[in-house]
PDB file of N, CA and C in Angstrom:
ATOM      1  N   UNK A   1     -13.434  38.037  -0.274  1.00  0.00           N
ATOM      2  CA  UNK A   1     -13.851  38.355  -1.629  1.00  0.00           C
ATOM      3  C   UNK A   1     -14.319  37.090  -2.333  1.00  0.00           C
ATOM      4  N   UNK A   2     -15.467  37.404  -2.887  1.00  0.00           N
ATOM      5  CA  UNK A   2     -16.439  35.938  -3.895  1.00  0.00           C
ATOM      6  C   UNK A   2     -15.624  36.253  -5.249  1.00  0.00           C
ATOM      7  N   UNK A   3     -15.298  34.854  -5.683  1.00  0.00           N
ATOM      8  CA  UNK A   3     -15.511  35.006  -7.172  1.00  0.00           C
ATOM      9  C   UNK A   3     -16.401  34.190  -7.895  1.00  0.00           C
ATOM     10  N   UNK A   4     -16.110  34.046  -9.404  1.00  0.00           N
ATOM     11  CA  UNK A   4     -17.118  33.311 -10.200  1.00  0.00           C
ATOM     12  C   UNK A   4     -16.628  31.933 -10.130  1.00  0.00           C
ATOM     13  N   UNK A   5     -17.508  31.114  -9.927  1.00  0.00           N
ATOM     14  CA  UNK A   5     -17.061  29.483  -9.618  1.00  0.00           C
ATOM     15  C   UNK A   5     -17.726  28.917 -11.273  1.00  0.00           C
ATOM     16  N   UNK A   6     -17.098  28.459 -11.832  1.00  0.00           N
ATOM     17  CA  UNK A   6     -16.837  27.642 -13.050  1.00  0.00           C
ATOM     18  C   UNK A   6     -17.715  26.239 -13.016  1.00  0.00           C
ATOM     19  N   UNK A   7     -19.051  26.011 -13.234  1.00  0.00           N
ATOM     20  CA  UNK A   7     -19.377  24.480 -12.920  1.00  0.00           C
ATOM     21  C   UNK A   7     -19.640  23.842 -14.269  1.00  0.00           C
ATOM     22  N   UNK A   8     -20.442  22.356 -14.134  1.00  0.00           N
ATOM     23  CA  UNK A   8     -20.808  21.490 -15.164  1.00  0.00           C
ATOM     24  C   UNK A   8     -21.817  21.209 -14.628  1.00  0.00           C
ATOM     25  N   UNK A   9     -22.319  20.087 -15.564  1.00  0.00           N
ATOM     26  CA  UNK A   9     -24.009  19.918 -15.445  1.00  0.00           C
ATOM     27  C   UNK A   9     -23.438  18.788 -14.489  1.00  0.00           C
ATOM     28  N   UNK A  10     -22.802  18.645 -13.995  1.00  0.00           N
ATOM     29  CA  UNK A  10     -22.502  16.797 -12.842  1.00  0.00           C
ATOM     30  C   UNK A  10     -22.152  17.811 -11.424  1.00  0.00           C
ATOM     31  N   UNK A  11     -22.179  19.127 -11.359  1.00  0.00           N
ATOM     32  CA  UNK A  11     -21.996  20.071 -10.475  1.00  0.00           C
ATOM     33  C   UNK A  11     -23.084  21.107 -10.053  1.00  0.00           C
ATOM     34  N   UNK A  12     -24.076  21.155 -11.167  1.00  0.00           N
ATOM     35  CA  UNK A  12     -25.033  22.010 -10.994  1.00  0.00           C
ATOM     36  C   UNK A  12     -26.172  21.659  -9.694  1.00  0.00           C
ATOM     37  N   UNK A  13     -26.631  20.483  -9.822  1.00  0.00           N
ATOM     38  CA  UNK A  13     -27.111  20.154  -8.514  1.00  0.00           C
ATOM     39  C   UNK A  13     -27.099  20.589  -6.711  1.00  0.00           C
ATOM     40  N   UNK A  14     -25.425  20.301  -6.744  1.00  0.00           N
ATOM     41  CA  UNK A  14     -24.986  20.426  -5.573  1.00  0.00           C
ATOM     42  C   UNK A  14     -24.777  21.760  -5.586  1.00  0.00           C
ATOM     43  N   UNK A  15     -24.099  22.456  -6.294  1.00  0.00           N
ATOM     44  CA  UNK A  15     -23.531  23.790  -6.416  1.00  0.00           C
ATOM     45  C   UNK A  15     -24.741  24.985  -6.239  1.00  0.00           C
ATOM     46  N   UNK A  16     -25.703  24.855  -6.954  1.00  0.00           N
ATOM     47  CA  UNK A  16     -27.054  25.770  -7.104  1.00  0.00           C
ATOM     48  C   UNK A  16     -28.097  24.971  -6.626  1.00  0.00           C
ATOM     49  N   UNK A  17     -28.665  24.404  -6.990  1.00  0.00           N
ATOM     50  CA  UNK A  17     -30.409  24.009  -5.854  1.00  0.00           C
ATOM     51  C   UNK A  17     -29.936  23.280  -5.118  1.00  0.00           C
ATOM     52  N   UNK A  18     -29.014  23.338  -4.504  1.00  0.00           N
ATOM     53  CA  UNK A  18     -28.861  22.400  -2.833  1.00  0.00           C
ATOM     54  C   UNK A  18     -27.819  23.935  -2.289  1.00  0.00           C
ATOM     55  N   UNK A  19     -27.542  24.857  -2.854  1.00  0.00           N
ATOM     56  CA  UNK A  19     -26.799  26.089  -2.102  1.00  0.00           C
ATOM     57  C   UNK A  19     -27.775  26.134  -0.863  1.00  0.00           C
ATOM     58  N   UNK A  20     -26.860  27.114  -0.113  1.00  0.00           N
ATOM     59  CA  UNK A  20     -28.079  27.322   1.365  1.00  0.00           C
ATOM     60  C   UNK A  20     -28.060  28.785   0.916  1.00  0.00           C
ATOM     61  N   UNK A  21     -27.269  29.680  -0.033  1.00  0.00           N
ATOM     62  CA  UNK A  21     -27.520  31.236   0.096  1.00  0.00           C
ATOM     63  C   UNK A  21     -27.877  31.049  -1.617  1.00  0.00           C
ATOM     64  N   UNK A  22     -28.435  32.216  -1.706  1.00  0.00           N
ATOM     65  CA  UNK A  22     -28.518  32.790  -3.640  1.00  0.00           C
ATOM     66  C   UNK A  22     -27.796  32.427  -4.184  1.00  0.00           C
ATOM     67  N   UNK A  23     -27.955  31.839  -5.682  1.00  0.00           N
ATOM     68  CA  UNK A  23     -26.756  31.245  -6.382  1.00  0.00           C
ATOM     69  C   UNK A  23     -27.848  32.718  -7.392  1.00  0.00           C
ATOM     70  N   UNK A  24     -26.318  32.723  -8.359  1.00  0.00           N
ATOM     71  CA  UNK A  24     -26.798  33.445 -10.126  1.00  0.00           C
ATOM     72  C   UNK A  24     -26.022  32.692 -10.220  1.00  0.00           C
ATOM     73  N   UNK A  25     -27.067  32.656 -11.484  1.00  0.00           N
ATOM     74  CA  UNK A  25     -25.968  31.158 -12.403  1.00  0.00           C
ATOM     75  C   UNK A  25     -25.908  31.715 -13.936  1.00  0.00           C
ATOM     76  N   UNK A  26     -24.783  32.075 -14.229  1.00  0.00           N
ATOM     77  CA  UNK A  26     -25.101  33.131 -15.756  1.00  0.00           C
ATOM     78  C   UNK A  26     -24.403  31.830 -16.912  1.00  0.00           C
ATOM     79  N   UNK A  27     -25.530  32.038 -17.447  1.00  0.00           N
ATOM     80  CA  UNK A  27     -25.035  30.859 -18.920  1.00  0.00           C
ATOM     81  C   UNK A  27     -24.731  31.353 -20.048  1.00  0.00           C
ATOM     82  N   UNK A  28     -23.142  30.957 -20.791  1.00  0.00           N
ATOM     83  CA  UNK A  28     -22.632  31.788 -21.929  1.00  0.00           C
ATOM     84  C   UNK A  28     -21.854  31.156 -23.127  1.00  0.00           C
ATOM     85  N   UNK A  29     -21.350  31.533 -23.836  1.00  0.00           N
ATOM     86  CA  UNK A  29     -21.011  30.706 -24.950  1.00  0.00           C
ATOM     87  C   UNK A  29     -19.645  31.588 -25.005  1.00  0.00           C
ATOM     88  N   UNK A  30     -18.315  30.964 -25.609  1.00  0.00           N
ATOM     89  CA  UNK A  30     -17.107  31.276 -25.798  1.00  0.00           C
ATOM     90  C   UNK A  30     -17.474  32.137 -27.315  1.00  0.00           C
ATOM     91  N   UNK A  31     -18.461  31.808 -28.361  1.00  0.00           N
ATOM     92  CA  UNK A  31     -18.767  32.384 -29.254  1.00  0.00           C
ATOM     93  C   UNK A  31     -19.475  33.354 -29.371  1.00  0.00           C
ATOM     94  N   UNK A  32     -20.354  33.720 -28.533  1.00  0.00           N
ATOM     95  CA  UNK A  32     -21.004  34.659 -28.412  1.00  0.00           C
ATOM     96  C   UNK A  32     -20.585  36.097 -27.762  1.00  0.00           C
ATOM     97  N   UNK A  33     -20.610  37.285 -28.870  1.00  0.00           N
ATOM     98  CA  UNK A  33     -19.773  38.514 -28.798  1.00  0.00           C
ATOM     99  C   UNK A  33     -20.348  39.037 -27.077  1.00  0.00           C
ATOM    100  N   UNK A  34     -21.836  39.207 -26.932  1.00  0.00           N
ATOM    101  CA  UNK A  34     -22.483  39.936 -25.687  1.00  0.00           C
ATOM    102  C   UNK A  34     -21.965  39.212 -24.222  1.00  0.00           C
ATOM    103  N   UNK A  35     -21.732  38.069 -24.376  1.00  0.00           N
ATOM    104  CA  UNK A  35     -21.260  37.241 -23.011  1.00  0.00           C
ATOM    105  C   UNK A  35     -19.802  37.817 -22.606  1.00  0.00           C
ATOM    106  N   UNK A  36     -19.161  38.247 -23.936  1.00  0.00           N
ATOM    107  CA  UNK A  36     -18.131  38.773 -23.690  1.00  0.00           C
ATOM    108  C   UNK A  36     -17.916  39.691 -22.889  1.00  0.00           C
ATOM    109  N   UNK A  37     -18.982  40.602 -23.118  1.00  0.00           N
ATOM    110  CA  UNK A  37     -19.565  42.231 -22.518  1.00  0.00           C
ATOM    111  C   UNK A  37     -20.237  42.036 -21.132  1.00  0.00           C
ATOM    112  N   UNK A  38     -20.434  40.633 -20.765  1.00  0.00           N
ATOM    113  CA  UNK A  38     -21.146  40.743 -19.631  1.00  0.00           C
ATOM    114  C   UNK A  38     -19.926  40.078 -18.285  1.00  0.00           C
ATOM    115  N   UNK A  39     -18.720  39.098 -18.739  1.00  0.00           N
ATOM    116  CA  UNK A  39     -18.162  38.723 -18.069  1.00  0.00           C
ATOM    117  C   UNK A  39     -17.498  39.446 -17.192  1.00  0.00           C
ATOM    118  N   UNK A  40     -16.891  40.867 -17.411  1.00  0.00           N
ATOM    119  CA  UNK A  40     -16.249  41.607 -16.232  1.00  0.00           C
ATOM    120  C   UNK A  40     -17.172  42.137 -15.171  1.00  0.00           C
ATOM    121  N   UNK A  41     -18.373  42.378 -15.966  1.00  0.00           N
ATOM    122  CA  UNK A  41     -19.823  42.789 -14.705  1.00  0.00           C
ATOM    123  C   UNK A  41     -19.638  41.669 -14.392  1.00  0.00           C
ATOM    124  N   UNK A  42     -20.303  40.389 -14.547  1.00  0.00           N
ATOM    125  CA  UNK A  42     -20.633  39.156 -13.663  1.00  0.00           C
ATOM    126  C   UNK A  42     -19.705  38.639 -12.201  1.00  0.00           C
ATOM    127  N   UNK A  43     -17.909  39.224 -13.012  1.00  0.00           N
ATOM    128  CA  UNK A  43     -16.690  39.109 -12.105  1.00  0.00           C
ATOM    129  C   UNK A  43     -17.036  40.543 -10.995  1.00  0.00           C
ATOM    130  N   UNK A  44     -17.742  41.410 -11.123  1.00  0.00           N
ATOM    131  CA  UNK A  44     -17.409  42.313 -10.323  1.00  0.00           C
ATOM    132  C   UNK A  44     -18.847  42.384  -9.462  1.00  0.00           C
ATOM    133  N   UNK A  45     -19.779  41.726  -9.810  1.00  0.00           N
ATOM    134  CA  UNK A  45     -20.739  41.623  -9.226  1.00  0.00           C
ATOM    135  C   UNK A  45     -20.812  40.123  -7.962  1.00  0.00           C
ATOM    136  N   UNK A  46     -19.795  39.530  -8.291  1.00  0.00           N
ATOM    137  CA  UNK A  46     -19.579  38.465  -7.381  1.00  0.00           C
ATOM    138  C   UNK A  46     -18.421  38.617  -6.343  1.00  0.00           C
ATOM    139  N   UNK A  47     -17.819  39.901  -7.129  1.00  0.00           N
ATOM    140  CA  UNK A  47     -16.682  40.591  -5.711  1.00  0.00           C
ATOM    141  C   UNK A  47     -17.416  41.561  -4.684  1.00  0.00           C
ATOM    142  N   UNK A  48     -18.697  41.737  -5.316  1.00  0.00           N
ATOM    143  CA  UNK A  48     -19.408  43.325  -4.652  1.00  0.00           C
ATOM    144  C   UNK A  48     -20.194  42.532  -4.005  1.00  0.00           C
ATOM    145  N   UNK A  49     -20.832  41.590  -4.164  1.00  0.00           N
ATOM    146  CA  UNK A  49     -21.559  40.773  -3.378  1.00  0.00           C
ATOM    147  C   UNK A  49     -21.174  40.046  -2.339  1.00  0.00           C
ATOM    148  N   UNK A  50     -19.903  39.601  -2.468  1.00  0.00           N
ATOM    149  CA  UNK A  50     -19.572  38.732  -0.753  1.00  0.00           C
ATOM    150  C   UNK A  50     -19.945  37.903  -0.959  1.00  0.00           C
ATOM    151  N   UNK A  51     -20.622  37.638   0.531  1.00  0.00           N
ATOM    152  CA  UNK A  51     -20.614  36.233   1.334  1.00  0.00           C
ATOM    153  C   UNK A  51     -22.718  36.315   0.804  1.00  0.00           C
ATOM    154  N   UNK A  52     -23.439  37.106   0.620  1.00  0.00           N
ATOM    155  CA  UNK A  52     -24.481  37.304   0.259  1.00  0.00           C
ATOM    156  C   UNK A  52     -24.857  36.214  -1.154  1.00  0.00           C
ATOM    157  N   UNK A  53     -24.141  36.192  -1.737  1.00  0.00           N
ATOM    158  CA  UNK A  53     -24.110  35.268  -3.150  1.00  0.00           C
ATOM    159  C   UNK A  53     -23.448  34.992  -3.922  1.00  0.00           C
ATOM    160  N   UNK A  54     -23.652  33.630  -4.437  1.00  0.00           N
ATOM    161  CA  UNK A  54     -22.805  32.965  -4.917  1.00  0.00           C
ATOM    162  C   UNK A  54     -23.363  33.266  -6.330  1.00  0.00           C
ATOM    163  N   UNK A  55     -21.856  33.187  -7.077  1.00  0.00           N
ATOM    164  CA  UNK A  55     -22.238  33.511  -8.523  1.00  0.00           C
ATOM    165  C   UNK A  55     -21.621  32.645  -9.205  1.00  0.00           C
ATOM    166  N   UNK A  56     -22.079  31.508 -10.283  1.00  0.00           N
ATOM    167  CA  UNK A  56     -21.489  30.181 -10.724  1.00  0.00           C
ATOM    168  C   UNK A  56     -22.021  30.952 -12.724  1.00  0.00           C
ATOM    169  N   UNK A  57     -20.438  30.133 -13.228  1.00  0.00           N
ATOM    170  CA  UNK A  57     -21.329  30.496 -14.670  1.00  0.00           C
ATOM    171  C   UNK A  57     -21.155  28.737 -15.433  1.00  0.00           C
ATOM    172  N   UNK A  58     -22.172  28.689 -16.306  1.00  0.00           N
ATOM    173  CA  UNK A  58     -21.860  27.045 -17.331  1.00  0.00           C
ATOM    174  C   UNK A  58     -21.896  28.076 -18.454  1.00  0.00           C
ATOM    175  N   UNK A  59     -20.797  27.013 -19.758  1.00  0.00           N
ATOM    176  CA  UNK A  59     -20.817  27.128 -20.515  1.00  0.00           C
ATOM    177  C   UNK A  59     -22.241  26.511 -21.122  1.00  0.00           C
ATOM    178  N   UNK A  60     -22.687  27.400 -22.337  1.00  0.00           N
ATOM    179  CA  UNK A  60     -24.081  26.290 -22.668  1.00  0.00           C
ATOM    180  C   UNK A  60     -24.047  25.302 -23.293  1.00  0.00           C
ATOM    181  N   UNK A  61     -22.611  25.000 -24.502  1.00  0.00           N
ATOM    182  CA  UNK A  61     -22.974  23.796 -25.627  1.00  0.00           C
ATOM    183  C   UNK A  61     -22.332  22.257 -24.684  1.00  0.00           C
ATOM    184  N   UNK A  62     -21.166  22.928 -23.534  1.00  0.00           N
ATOM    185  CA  UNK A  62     -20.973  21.604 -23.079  1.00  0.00           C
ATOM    186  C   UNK A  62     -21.942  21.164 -22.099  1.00  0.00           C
ATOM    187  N   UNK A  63     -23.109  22.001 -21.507  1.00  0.00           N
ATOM    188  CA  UNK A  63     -23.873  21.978 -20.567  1.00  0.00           C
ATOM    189  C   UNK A  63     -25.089  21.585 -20.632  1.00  0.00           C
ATOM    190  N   UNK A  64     -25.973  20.792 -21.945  1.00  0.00           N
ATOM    191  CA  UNK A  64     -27.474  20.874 -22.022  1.00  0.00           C
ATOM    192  C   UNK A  64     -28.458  20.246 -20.832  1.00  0.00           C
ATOM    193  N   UNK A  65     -27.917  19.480 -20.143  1.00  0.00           N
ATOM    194  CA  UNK A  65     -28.575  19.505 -19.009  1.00  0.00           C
ATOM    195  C   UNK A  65     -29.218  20.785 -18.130  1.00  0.00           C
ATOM    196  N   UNK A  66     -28.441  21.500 -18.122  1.00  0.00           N
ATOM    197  CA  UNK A  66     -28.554  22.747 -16.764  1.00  0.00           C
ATOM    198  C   UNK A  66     -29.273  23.146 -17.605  1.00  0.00           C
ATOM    199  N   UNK A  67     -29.273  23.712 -19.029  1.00  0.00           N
ATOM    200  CA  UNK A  67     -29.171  24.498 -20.223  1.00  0.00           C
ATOM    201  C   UNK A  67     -31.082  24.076 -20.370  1.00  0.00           C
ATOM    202  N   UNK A  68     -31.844  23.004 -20.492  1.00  0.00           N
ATOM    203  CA  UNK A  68     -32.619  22.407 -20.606  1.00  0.00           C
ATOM    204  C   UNK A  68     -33.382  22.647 -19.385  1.00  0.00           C
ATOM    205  N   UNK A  69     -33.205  22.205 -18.181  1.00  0.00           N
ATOM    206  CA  UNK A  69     -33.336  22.287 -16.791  1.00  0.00           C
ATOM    207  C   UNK A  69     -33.843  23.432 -16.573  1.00  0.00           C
ATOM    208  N   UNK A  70     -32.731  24.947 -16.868  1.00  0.00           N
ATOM    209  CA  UNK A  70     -33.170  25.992 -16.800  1.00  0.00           C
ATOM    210  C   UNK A  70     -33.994  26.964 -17.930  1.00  0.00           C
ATOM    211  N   UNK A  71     -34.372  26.303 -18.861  1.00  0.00           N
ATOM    212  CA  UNK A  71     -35.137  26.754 -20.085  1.00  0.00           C
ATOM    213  C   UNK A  71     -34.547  28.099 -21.068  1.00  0.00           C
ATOM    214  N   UNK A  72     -33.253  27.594 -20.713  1.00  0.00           N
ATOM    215  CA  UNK A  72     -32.451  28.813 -21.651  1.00  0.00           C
ATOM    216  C   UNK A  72     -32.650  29.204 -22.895  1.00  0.00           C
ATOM    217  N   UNK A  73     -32.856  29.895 -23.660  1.00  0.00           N
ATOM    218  CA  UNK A  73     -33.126  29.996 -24.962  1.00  0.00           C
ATOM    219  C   UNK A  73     -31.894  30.650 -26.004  1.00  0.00           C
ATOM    220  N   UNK A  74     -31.516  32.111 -25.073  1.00  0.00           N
ATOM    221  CA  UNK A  74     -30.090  32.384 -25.570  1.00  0.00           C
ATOM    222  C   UNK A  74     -29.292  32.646 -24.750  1.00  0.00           C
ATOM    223  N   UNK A  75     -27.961  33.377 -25.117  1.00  0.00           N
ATOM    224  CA  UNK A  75     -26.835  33.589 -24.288  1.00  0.00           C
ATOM    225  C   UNK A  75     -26.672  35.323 -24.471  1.00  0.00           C
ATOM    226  N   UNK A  76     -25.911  36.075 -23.428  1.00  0.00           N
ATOM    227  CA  UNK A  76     -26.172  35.668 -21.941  1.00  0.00           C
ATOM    228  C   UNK A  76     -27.430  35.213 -21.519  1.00  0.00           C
ATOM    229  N   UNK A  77     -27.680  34.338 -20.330  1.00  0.00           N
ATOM    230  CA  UNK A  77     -28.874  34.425 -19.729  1.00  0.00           C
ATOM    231  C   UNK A  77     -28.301  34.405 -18.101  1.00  0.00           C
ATOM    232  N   UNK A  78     -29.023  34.576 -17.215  1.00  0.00           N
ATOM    233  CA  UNK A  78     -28.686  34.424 -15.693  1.00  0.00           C
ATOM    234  C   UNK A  78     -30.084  34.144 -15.220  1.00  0.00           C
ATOM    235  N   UNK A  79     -30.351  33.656 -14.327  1.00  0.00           N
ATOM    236  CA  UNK A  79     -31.190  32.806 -13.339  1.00  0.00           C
ATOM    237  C   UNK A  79     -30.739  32.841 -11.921  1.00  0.00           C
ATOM    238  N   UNK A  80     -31.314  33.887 -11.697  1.00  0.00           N
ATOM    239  CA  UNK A  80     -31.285  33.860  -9.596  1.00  0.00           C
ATOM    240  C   UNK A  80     -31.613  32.706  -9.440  1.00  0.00           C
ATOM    241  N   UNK A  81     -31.505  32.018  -8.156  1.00  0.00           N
ATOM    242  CA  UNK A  81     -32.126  30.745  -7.378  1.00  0.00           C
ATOM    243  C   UNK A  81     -32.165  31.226  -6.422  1.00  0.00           C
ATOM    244  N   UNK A  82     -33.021  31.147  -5.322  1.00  0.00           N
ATOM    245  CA  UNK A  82     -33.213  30.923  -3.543  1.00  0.00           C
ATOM    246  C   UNK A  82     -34.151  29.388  -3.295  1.00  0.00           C
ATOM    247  N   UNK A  83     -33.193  28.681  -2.839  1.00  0.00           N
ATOM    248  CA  UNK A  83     -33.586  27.392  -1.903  1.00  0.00           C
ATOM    249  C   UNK A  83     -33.968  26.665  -3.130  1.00  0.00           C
ATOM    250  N   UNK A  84     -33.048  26.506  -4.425  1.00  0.00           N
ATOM    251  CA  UNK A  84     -33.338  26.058  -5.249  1.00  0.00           C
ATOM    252  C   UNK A  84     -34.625  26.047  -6.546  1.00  0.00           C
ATOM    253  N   UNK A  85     -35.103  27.196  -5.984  1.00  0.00           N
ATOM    254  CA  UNK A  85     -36.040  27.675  -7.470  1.00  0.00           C
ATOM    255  C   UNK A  85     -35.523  28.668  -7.807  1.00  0.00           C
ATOM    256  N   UNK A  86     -35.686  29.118  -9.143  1.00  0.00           N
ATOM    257  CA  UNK A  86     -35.411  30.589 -10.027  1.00  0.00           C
ATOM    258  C   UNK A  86     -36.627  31.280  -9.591  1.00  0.00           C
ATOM    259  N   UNK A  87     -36.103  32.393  -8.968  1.00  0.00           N
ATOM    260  CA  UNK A  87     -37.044  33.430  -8.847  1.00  0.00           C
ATOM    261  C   UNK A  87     -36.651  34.610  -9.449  1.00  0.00           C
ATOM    262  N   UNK A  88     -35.687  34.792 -10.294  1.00  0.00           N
ATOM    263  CA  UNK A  88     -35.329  35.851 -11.363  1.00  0.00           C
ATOM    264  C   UNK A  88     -34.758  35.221 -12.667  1.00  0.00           C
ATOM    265  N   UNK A  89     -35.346  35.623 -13.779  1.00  0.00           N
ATOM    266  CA  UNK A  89     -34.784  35.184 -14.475  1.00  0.00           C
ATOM    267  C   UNK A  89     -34.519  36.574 -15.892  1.00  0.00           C
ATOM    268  N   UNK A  90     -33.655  36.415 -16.828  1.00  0.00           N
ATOM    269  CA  UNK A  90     -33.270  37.148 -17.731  1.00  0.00           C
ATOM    270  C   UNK A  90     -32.465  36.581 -18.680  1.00  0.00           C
ATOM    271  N   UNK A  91     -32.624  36.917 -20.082  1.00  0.00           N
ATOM    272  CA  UNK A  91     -32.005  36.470 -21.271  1.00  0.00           C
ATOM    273  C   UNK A  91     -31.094  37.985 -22.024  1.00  0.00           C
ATOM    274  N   UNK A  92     -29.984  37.465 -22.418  1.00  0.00           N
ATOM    275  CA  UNK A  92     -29.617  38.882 -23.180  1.00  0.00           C
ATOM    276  C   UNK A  92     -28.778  39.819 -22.288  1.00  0.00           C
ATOM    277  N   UNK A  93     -27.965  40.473 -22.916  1.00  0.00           N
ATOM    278  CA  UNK A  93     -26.683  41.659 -22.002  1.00  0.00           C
ATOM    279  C   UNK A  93     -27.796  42.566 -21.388  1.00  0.00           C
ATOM    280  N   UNK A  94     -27.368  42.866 -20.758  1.00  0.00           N
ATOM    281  CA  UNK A  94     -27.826  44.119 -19.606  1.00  0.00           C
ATOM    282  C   UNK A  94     -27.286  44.516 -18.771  1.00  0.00           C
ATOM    283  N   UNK A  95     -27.539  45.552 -18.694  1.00  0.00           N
ATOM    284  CA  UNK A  95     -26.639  46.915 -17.391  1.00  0.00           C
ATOM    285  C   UNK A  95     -26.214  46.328 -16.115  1.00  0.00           C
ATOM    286  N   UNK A  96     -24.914  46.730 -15.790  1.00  0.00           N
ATOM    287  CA  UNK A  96     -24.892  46.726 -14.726  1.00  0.00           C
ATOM    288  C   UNK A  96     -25.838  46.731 -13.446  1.00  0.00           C
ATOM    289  N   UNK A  97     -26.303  48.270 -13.868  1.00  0.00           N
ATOM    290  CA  UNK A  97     -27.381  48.780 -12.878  1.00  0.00           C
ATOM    291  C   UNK A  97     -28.571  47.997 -12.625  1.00  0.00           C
ATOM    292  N   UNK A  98     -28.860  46.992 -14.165  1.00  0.00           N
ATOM    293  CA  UNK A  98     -30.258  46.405 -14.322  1.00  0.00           C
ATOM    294  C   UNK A  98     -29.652  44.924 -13.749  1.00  0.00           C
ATOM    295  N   UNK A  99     -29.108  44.733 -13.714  1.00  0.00           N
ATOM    296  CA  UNK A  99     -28.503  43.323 -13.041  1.00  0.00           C
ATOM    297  C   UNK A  99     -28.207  43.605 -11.315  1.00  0.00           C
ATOM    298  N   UNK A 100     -27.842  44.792 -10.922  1.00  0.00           N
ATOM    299  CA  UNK A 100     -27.560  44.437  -9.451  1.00  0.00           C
ATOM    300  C   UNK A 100     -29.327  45.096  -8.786  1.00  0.00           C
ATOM    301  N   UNK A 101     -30.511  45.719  -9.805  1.00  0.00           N
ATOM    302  CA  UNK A 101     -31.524  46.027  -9.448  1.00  0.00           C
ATOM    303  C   UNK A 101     -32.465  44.712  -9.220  1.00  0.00           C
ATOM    304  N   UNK A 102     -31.740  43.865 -10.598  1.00  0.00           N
ATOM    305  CA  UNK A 102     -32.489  42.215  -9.943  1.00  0.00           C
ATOM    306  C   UNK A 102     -31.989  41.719  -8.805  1.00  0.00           C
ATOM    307  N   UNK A 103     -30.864  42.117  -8.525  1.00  0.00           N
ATOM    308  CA  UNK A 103     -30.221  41.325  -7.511  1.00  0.00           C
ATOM    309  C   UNK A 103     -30.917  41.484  -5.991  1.00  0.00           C
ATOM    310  N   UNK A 104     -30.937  42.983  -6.356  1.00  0.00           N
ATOM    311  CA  UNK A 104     -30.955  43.751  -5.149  1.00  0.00           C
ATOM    312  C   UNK A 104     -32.672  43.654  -4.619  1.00  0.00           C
ATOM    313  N   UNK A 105     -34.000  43.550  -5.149  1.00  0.00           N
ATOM    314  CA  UNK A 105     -34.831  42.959  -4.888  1.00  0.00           C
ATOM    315  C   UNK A 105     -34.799  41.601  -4.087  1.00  0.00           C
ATOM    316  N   UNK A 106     -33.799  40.907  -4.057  1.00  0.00           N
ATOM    317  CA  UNK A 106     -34.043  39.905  -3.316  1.00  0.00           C
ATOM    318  C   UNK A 106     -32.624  39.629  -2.485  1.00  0.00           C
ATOM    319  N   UNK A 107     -31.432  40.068  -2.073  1.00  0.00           N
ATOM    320  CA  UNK A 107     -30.703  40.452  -1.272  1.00  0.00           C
ATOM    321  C   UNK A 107     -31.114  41.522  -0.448  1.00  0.00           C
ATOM    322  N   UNK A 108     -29.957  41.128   0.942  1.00  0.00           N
ATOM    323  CA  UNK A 108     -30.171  41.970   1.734  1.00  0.00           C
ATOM    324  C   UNK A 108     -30.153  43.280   1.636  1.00  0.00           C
TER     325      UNK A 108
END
């Protein structure tokens, strides 16, 4: 069973664009009500996923590196990677269904 791995911007490197499988990397704020709404999906989407992908979240205000890097604008946001580029990207809560339909375009 995968869970959500917790990083920083001195971790983002190694952790996501040097991964060898899919990273989502969901970026959120302790203040923000919708991140709230998205954290038990994000936890259950990284148990349903396995060994298929890795799912890492940063906080955004201690994070502006990644935060910058990845052109975040608000919170939630998530950013697929494969082999270190974003090839999905999304801002804002969304469905379950609409989150494992991004997923699922580019998983097995």
């Amino acid at each position: 069973m995968s869970s959500v791995l917790t990083i920083t911007d001195s971790e983002f490197e190694g952790e996501v664009l040097q991964a060898t499988q899919p990273v989502l990397a969901y970026f959120w704020a302790p203040w923000c009500g919708p991140c709230r709404l998205m954290a038990p999906i994000v936890d259950s989407l990284a148990s349903g996923y396995g060994d298929q992908l890795k799912v890492v979240k940063l906080e955004v205000d201690p994070n502006p590196e990644s935060v910058a890097k990845c052109g975040i604008e608000g919170v939630p946001a998530f950013r697929l990677f494969k082999s270190g580029e974003v090839i999905e990207a999304t801002e804002g809560a969304i469905s379950k269904q609409k989150l494992e339909s991004l997923l699922g375009n580019h998983l097995g």
